[in-house]
Protein backbone atom coordinates (compact mmCIF):
# COMPACT_ATOMS: atom_id res chain seq x y z
CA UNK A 1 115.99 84.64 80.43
CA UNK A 2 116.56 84.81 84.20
CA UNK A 3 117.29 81.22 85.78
CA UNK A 4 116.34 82.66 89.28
CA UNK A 5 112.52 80.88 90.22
CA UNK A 6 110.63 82.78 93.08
CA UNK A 7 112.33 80.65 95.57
CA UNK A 8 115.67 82.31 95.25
CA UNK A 9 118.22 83.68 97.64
CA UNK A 10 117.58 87.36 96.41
CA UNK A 11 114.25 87.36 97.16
CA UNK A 12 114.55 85.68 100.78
CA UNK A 13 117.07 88.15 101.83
CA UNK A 14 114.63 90.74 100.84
CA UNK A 15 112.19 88.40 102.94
CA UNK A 16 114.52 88.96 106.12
CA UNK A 17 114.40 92.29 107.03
CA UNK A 18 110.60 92.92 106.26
CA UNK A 19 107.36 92.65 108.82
CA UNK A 20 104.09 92.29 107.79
CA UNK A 21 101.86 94.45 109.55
CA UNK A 22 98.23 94.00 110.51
CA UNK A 23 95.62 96.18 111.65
CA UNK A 24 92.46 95.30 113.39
CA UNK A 25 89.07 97.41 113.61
CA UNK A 26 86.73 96.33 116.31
CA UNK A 27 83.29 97.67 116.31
CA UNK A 28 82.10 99.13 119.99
CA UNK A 29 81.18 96.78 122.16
CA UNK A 30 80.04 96.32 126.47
CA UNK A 31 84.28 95.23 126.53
CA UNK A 32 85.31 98.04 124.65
CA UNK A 33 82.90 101.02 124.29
CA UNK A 34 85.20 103.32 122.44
CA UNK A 35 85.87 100.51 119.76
CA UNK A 36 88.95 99.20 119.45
CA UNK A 37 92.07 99.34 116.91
CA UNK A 38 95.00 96.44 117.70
CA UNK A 39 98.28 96.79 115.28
CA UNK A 40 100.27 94.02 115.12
CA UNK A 41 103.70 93.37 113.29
CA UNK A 42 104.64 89.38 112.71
CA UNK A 43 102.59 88.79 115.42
CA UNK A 44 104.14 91.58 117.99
CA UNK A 45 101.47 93.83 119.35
CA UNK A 46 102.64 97.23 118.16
CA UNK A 47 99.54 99.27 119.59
CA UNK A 48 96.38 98.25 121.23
CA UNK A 49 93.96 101.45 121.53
CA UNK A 50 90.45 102.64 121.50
CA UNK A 51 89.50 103.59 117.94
CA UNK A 52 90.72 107.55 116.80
CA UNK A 53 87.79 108.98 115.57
CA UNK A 54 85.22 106.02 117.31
CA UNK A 55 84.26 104.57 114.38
CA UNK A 56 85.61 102.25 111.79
CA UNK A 57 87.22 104.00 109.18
CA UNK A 58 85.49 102.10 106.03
CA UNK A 59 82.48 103.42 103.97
CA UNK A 60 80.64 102.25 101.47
CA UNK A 61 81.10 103.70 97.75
CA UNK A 62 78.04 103.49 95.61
CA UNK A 63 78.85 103.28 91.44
CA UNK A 64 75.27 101.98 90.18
CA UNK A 65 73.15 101.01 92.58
CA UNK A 66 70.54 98.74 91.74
CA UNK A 67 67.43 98.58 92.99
CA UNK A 68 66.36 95.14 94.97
CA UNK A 69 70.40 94.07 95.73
CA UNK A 70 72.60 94.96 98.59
CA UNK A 71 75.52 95.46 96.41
CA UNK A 72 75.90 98.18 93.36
CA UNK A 73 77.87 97.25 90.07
CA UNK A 74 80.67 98.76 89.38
CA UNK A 75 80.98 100.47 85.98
CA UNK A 76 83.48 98.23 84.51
CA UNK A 77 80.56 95.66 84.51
CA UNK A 78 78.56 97.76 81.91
CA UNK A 79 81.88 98.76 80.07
CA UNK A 80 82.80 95.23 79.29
CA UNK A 81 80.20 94.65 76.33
CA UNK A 82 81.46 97.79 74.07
CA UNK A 83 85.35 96.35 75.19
CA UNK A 84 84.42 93.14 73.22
CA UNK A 85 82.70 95.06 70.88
CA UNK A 86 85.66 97.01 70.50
CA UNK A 87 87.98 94.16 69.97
CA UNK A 88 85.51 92.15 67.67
CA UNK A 89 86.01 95.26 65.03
CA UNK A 90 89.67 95.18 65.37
CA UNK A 91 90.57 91.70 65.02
CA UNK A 92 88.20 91.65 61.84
CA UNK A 93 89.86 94.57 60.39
CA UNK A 94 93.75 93.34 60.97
CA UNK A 95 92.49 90.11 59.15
């Protein structure tokens, strides 16, 4: 068993020499017409531009979509019933 908790020196020296970075999307606006994309590092601006390809680069992936709701399900959702299922048979047969 290790005796070091997460508060230990290891891991804040590790802590030390990082940055957490941050990037922001802004859609196109009257201010900005090109969008905009800020970077920032521990709270340093590190680059404040118009977006690279002028639009945000997110889309939307689809796995069932369902009609009447905004969001689809993903297929896990359906896969969980024959999991238990699955698990229902094996703990009865170890027994």
């Amino acid at each position: 068993m290790n005796t070091q908790g997460p508060t230990s020196s290891a891991i804040q020296q590790q802590m030390d020499n990082s940055a957490l970075e941050l990037a922001y999307y802004e859609k196109p606006s009257r201010k900005h017409p090109g969008g905009r994309l800020v970077v920032t590092a521990n709270g340093i601006v590190l680059k404040d531009e118009a977006l690279p390809v002028d639009e945000i680069p997110f889309s939307k992936f689809d796995d069932i979509k369902i009609g009447g709701k905004m969001y689809s399900e993903s297929i896990i959702t359906h896969l969980r019933p024959m999991q238990d299922q699955y698990n229902r048979v094996i703990t009865r047969r170890s027994v």
